[in-house]
PDB file of N, CA and C in Angstrom:
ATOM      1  N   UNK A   1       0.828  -1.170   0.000  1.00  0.00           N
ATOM      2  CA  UNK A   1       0.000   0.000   0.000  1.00  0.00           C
ATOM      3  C   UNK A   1       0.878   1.240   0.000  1.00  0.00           C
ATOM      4  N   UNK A   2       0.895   2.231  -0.860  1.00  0.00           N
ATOM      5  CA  UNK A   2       1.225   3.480  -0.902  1.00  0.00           C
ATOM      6  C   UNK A   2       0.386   4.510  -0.351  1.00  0.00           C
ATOM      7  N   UNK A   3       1.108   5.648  -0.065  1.00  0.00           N
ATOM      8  CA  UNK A   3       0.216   6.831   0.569  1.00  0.00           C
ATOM      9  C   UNK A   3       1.092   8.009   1.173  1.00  0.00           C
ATOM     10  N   UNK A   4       0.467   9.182   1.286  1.00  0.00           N
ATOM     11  CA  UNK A   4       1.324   9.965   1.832  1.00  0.00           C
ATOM     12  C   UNK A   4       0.634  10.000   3.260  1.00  0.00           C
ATOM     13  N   UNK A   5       1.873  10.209   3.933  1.00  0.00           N
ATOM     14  CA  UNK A   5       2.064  10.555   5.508  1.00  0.00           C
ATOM     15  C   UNK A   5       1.112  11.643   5.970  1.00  0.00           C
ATOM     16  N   UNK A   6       0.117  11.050   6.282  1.00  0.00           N
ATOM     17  CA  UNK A   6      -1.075  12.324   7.071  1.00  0.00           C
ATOM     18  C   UNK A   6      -0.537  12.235   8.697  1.00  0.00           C
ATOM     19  N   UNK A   7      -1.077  13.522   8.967  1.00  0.00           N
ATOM     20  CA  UNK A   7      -1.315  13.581  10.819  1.00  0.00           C
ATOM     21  C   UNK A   7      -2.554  12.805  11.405  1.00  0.00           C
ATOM     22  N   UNK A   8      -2.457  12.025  12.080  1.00  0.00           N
ATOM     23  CA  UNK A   8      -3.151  11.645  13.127  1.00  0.00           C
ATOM     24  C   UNK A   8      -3.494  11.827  14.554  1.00  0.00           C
ATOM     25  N   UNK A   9      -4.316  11.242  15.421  1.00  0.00           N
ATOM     26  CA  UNK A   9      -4.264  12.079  16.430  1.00  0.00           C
ATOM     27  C   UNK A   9      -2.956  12.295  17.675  1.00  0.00           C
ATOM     28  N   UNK A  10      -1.797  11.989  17.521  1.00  0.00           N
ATOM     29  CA  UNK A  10      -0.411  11.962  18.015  1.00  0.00           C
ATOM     30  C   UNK A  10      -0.717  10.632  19.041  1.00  0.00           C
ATOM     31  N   UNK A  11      -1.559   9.985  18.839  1.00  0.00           N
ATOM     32  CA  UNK A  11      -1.529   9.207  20.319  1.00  0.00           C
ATOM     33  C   UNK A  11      -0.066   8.216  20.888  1.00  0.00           C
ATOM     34  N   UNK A  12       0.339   7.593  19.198  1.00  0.00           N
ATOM     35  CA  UNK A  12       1.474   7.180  19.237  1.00  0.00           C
ATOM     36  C   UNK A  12       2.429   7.666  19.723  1.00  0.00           C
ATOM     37  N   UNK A  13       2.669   9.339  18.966  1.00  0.00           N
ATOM     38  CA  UNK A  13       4.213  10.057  19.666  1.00  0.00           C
ATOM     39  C   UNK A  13       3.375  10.452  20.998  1.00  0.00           C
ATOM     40  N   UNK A  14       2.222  10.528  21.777  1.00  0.00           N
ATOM     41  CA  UNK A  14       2.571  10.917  23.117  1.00  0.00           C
ATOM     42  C   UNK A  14       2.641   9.750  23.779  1.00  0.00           C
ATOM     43  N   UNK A  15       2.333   8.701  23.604  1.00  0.00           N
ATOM     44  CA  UNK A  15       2.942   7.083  24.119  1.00  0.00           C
ATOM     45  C   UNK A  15       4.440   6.929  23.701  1.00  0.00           C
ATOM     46  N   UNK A  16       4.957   7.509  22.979  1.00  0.00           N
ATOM     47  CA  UNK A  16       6.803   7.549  22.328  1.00  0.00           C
ATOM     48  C   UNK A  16       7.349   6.005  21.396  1.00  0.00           C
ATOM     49  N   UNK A  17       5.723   6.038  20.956  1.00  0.00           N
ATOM     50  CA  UNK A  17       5.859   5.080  19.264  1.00  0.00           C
ATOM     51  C   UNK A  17       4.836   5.863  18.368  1.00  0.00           C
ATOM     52  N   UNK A  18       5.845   6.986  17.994  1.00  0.00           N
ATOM     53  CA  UNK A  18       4.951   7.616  16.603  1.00  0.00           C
ATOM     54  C   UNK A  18       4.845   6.604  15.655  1.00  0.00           C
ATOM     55  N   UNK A  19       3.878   7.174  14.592  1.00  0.00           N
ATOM     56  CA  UNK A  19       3.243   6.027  13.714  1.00  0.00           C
ATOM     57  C   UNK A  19       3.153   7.108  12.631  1.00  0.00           C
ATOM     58  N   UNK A  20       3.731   6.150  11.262  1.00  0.00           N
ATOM     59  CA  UNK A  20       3.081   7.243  10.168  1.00  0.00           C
ATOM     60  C   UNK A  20       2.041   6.586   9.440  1.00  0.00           C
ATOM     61  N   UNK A  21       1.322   7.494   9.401  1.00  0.00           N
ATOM     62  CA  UNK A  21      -0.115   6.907   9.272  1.00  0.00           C
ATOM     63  C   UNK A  21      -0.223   7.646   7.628  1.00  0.00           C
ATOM     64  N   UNK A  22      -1.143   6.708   6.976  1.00  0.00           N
ATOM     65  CA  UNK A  22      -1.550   6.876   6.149  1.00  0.00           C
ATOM     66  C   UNK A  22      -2.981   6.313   5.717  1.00  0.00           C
ATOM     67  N   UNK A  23      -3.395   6.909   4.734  1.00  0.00           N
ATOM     68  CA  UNK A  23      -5.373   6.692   4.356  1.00  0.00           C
ATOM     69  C   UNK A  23      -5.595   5.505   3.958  1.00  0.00           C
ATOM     70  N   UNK A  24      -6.104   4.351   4.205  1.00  0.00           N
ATOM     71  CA  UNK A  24      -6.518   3.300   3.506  1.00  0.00           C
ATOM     72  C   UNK A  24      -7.379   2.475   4.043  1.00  0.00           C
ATOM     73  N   UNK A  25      -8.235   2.004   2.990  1.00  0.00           N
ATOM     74  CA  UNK A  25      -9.710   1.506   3.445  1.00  0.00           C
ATOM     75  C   UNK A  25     -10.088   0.254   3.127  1.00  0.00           C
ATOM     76  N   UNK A  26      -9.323  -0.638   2.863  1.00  0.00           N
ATOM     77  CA  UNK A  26      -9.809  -1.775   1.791  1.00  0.00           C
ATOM     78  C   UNK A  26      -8.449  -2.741   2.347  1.00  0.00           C
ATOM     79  N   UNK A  27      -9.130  -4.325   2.027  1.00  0.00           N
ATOM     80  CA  UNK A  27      -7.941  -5.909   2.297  1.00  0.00           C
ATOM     81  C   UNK A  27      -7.840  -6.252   3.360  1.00  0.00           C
ATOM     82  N   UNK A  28      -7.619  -5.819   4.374  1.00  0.00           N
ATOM     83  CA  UNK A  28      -6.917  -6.508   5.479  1.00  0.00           C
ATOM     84  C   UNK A  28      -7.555  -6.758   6.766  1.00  0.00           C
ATOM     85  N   UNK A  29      -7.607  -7.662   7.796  1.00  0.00           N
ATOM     86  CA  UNK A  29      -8.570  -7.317   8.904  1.00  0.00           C
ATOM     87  C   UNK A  29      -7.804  -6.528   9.901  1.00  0.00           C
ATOM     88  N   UNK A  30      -8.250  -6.131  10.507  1.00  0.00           N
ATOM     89  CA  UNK A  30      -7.776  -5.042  11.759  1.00  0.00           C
ATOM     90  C   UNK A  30      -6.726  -6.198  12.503  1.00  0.00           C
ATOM     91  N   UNK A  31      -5.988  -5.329  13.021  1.00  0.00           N
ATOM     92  CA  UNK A  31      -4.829  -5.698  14.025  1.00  0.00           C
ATOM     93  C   UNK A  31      -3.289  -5.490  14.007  1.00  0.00           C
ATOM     94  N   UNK A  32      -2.772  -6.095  14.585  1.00  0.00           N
ATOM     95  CA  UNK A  32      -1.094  -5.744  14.751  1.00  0.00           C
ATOM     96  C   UNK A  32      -0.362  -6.478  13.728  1.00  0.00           C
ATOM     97  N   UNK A  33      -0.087  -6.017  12.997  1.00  0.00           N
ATOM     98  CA  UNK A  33       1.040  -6.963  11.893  1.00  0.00           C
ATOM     99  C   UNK A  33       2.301  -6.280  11.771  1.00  0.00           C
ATOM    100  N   UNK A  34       3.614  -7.549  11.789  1.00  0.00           N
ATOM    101  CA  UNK A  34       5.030  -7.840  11.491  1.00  0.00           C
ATOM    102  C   UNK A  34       4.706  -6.808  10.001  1.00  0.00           C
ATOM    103  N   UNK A  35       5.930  -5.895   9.575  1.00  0.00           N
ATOM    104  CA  UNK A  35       5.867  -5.407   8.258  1.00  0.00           C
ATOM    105  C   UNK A  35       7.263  -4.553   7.819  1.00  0.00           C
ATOM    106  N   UNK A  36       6.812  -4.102   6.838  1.00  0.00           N
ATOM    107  CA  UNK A  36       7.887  -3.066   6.236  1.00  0.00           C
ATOM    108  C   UNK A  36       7.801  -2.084   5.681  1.00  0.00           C
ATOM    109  N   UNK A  37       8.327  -1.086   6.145  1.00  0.00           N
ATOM    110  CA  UNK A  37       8.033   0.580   5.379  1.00  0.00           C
ATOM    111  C   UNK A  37       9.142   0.621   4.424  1.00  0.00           C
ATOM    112  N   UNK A  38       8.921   1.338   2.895  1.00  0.00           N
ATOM    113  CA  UNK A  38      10.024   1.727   2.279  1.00  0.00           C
ATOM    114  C   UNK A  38       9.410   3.059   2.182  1.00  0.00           C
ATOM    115  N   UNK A  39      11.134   4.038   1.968  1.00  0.00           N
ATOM    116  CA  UNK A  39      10.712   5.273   2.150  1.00  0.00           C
ATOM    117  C   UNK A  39      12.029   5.410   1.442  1.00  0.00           C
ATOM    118  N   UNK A  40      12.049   6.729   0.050  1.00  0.00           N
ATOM    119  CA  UNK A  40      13.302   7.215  -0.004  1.00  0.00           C
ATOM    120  C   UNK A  40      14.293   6.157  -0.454  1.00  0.00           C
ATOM    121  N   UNK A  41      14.008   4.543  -0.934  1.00  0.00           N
ATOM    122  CA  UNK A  41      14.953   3.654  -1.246  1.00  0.00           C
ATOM    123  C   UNK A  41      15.474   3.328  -0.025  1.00  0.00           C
ATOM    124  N   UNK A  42      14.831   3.010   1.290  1.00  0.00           N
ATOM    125  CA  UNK A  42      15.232   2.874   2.504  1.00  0.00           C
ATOM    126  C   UNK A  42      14.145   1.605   2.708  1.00  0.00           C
ATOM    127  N   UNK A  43      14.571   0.705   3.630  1.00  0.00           N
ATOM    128  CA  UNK A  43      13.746  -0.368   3.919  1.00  0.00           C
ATOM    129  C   UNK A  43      13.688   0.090   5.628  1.00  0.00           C
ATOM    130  N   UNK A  44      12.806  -0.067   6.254  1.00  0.00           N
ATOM    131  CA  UNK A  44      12.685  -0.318   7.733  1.00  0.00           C
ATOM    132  C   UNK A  44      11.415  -1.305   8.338  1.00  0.00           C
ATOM    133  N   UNK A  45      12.070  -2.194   9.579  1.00  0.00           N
ATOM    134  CA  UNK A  45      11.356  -3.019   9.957  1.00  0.00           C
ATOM    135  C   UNK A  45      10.063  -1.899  10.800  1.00  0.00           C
ATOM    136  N   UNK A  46       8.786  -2.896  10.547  1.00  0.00           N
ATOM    137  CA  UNK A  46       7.671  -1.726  11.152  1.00  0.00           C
ATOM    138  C   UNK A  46       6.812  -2.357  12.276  1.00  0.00           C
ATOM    139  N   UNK A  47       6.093  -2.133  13.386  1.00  0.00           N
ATOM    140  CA  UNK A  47       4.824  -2.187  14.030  1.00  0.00           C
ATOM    141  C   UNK A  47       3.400  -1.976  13.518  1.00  0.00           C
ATOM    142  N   UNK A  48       2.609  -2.699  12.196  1.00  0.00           N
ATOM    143  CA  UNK A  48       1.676  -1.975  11.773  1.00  0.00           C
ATOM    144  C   UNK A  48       0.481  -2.392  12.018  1.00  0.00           C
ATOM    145  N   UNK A  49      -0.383  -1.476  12.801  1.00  0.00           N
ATOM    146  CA  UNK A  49      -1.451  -1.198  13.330  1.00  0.00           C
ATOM    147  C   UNK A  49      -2.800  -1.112  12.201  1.00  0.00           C
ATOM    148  N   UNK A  50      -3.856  -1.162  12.340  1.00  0.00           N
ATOM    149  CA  UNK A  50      -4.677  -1.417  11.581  1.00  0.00           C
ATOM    150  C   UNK A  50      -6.398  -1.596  12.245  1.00  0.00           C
ATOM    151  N   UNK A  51      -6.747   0.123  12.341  1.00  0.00           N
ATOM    152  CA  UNK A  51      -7.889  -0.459  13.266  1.00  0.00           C
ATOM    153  C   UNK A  51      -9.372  -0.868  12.867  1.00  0.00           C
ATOM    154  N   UNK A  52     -10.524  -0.618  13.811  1.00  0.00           N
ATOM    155  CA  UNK A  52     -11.368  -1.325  13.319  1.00  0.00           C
ATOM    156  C   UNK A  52     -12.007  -0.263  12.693  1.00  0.00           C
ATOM    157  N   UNK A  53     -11.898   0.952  12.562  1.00  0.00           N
ATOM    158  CA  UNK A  53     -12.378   1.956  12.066  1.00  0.00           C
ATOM    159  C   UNK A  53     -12.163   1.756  10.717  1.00  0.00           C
ATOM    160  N   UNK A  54     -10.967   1.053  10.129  1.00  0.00           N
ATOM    161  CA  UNK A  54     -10.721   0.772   8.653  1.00  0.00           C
ATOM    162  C   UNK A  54     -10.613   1.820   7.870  1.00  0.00           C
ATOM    163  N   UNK A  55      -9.902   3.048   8.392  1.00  0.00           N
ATOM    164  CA  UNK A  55      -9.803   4.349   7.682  1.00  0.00           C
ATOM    165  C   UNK A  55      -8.296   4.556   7.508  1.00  0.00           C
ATOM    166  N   UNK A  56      -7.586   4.422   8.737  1.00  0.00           N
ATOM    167  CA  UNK A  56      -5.920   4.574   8.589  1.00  0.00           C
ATOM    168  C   UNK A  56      -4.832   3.401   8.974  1.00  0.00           C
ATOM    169  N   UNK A  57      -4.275   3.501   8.167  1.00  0.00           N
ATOM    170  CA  UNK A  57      -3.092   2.193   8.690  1.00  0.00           C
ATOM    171  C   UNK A  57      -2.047   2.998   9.505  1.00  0.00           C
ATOM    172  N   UNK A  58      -1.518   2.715  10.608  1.00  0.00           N
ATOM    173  CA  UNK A  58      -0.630   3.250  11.348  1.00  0.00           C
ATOM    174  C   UNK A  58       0.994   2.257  11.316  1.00  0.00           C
ATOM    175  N   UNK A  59       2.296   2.933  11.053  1.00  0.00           N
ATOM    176  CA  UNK A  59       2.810   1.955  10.981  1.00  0.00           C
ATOM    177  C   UNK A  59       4.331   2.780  11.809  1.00  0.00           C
ATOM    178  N   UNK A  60       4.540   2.035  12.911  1.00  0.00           N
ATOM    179  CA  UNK A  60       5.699   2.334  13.754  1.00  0.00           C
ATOM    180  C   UNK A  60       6.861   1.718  13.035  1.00  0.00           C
ATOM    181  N   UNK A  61       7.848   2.883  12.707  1.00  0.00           N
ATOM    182  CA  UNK A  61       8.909   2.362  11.899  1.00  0.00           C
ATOM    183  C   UNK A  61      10.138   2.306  13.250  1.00  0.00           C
ATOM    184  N   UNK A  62      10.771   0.793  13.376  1.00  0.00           N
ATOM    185  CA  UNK A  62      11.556   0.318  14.542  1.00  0.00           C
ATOM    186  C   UNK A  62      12.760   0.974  14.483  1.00  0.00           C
ATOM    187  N   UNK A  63      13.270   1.144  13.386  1.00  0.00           N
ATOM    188  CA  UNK A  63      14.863   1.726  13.034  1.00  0.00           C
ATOM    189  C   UNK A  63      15.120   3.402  12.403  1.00  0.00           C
ATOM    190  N   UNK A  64      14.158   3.826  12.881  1.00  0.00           N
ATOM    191  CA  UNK A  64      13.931   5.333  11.997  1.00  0.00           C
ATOM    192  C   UNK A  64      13.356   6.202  13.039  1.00  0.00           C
ATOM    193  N   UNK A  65      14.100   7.583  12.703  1.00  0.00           N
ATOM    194  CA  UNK A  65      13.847   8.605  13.885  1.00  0.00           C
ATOM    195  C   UNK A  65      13.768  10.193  12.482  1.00  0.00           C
ATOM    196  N   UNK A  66      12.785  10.816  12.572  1.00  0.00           N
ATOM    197  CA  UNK A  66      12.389  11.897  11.857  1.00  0.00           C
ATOM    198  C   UNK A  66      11.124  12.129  11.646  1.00  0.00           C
ATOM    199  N   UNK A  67      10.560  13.314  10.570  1.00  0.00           N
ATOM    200  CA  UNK A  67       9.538  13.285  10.132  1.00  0.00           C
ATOM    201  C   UNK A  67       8.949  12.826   8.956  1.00  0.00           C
ATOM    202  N   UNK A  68       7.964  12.212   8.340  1.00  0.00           N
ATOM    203  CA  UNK A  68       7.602  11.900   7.544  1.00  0.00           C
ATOM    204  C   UNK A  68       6.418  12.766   6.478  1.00  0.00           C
ATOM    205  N   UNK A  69       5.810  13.485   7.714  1.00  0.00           N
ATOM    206  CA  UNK A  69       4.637  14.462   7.521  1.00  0.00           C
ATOM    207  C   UNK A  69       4.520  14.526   5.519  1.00  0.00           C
ATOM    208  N   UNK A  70       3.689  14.321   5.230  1.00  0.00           N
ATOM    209  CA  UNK A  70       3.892  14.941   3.614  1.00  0.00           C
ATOM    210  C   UNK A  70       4.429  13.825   2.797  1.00  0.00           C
ATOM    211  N   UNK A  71       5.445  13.118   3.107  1.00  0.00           N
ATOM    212  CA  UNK A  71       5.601  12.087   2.428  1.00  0.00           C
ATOM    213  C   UNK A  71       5.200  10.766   1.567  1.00  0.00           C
ATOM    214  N   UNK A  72       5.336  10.569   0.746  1.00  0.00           N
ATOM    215  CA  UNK A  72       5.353   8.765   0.205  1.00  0.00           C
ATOM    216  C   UNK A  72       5.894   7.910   0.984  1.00  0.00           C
ATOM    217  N   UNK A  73       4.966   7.301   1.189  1.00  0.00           N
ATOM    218  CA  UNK A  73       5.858   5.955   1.885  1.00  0.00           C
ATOM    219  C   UNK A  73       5.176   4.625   0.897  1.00  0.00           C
ATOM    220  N   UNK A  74       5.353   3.280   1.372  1.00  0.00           N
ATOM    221  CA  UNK A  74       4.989   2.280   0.822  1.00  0.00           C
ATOM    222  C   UNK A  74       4.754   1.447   2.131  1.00  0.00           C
ATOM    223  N   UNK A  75       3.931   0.644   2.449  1.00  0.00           N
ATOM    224  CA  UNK A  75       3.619   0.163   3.796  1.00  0.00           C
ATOM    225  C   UNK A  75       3.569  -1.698   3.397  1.00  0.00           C
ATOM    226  N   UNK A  76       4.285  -2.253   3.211  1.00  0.00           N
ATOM    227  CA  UNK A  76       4.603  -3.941   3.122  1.00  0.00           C
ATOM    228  C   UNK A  76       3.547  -4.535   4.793  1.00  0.00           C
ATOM    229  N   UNK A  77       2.636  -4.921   4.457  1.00  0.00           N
ATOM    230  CA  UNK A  77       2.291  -6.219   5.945  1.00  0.00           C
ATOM    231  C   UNK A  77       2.225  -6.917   5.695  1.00  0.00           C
ATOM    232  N   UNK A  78       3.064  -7.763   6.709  1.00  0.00           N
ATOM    233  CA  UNK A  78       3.689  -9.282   6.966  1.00  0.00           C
ATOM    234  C   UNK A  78       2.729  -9.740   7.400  1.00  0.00           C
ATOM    235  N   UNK A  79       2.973 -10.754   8.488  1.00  0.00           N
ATOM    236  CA  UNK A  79       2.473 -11.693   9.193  1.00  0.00           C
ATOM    237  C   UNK A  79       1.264 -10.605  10.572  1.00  0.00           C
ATOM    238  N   UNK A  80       0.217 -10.956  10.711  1.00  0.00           N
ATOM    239  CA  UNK A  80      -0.352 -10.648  11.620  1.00  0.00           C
ATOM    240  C   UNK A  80       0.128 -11.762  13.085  1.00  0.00           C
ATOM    241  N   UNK A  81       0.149 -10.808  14.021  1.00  0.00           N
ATOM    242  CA  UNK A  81       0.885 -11.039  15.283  1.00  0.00           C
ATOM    243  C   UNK A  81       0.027 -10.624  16.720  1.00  0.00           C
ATOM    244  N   UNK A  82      -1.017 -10.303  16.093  1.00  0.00           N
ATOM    245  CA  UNK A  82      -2.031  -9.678  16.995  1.00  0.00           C
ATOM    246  C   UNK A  82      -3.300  -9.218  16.799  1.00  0.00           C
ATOM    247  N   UNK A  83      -4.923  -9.472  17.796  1.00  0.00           N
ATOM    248  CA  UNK A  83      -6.011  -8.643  17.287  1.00  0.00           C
ATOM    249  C   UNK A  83      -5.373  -7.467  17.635  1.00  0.00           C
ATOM    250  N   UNK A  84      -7.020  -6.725  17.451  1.00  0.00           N
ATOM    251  CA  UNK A  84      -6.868  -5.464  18.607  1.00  0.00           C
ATOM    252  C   UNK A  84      -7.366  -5.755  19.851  1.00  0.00           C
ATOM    253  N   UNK A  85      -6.812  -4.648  20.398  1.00  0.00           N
ATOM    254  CA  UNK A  85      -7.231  -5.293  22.435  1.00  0.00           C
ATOM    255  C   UNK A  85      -7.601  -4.100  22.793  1.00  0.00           C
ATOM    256  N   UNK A  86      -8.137  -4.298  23.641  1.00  0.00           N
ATOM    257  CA  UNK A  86      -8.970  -2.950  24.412  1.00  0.00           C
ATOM    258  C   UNK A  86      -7.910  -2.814  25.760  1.00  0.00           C
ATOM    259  N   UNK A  87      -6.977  -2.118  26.736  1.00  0.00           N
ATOM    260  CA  UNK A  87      -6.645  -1.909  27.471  1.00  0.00           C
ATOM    261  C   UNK A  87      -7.093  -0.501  28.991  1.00  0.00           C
ATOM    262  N   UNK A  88      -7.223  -1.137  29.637  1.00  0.00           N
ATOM    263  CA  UNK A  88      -7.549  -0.023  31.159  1.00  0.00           C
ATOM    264  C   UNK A  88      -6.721   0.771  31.264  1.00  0.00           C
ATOM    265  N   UNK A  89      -5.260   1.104  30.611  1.00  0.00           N
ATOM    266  CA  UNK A  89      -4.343   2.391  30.221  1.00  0.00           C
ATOM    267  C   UNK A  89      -3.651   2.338  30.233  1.00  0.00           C
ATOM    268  N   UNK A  90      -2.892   3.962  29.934  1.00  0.00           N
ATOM    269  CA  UNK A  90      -1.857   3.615  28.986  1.00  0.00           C
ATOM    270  C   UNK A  90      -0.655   3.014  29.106  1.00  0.00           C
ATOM    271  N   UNK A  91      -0.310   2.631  30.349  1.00  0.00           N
ATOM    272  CA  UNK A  91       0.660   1.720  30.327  1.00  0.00           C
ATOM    273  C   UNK A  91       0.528   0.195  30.309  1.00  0.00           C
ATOM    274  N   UNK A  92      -0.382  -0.033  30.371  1.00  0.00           N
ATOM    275  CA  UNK A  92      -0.723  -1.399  29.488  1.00  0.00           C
ATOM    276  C   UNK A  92      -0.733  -1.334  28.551  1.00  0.00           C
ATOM    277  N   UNK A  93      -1.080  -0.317  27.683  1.00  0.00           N
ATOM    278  CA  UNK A  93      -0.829  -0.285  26.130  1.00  0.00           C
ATOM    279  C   UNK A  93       0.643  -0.043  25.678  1.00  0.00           C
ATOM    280  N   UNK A  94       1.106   0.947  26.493  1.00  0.00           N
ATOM    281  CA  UNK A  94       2.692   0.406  26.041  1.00  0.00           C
ATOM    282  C   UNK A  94       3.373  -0.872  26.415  1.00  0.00           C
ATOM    283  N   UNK A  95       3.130  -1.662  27.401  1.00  0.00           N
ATOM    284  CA  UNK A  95       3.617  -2.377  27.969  1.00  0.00           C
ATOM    285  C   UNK A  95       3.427  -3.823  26.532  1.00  0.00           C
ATOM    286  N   UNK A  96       1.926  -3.409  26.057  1.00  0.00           N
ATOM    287  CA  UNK A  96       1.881  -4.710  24.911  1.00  0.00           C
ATOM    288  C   UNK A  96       2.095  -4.195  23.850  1.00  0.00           C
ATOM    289  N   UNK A  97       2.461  -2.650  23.298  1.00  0.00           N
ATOM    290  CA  UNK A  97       3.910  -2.541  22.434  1.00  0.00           C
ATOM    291  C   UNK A  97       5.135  -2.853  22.558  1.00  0.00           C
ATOM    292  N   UNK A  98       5.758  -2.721  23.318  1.00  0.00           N
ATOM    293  CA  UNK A  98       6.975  -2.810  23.806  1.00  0.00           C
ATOM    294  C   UNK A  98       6.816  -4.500  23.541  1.00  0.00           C
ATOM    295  N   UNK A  99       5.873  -5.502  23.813  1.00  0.00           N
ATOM    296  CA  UNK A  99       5.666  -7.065  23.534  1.00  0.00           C
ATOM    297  C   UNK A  99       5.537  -7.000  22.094  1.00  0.00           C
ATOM    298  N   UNK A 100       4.776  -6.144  21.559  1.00  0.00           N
ATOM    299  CA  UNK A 100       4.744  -6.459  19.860  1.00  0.00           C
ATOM    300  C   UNK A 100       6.494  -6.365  19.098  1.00  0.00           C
ATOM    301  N   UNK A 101       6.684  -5.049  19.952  1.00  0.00           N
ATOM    302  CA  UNK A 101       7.982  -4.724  18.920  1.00  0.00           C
ATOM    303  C   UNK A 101       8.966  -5.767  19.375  1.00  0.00           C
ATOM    304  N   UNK A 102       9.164  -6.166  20.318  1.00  0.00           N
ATOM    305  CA  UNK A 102      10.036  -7.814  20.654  1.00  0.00           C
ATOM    306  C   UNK A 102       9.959  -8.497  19.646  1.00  0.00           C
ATOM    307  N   UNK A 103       8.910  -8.760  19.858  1.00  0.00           N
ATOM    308  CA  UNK A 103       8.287 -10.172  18.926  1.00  0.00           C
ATOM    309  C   UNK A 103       8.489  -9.658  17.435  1.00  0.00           C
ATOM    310  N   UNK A 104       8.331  -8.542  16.957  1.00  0.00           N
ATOM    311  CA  UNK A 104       8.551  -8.232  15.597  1.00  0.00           C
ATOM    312  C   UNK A 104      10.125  -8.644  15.025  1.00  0.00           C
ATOM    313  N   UNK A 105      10.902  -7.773  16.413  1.00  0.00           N
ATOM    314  CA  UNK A 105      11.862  -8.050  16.241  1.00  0.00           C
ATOM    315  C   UNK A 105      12.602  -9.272  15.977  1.00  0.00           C
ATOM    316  N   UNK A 106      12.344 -10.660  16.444  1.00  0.00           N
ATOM    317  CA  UNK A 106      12.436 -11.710  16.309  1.00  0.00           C
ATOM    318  C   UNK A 106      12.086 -12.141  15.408  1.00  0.00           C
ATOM    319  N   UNK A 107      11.488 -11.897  14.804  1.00  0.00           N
ATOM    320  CA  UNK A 107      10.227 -12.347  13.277  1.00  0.00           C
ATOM    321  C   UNK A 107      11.342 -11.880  12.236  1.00  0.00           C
ATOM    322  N   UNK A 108      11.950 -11.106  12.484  1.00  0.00           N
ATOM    323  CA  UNK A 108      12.383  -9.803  11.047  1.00  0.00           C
ATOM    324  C   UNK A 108      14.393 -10.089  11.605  1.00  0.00           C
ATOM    325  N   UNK A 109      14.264 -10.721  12.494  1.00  0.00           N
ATOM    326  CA  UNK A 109      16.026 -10.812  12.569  1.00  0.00           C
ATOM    327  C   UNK A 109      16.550 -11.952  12.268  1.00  0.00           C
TER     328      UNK A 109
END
């Protein structure tokens, strides 16, 4: 999937896993999938999110620090690794990022 880098509601960068999100509505079922962003002739391993709203794909790039805002990207999903989960806050929700990006990591090394 291609798309340019829209803003979302920051929830990611104020949890400190920004996500570049992009528009897409169609294929896939909601949840956490193993993946890959290319950007710029750059490959990076990703966290990609996918909710039930079915409007934006969110995708935490593991090895990359900048902005994307405005950009092309290309969004590769792998293997699904997770539904979605409902959590009592936010540090349970980081706590089962911080478990996704492990596990990604292992998948992709």
């Amino acid at each position: 999937m291609k798309g340019i880098v829209i803003k979302g509601k920051q929830r990611g960068r104020i949890l400190g896993f920004p996500t570049a999100n992009i528009s897409y509505e169609n294929g896939i079922a909601s949840g956490v999938y193993a993946g890959k962003v290319y950007f710029e002739g750059n490959e990076y391993r990703a966290a990609i999110f996918y909710g039930n709203d079915k409007k934006i794909m969110e995708a935490h790039l593991l090895d990359f620090s900048g902005d994307l805002y405005g950009q092309e990207i290309e969004i590769e999903v792998g293997k699904k690794i997770r539904e979605v989960m409902k959590f009592e806050n936010e540090e349970e929700l980081k706590n089962q990022i911080i478990k996704d990006i492990v596990y990604i990591n292992k998948l992709t090394n």
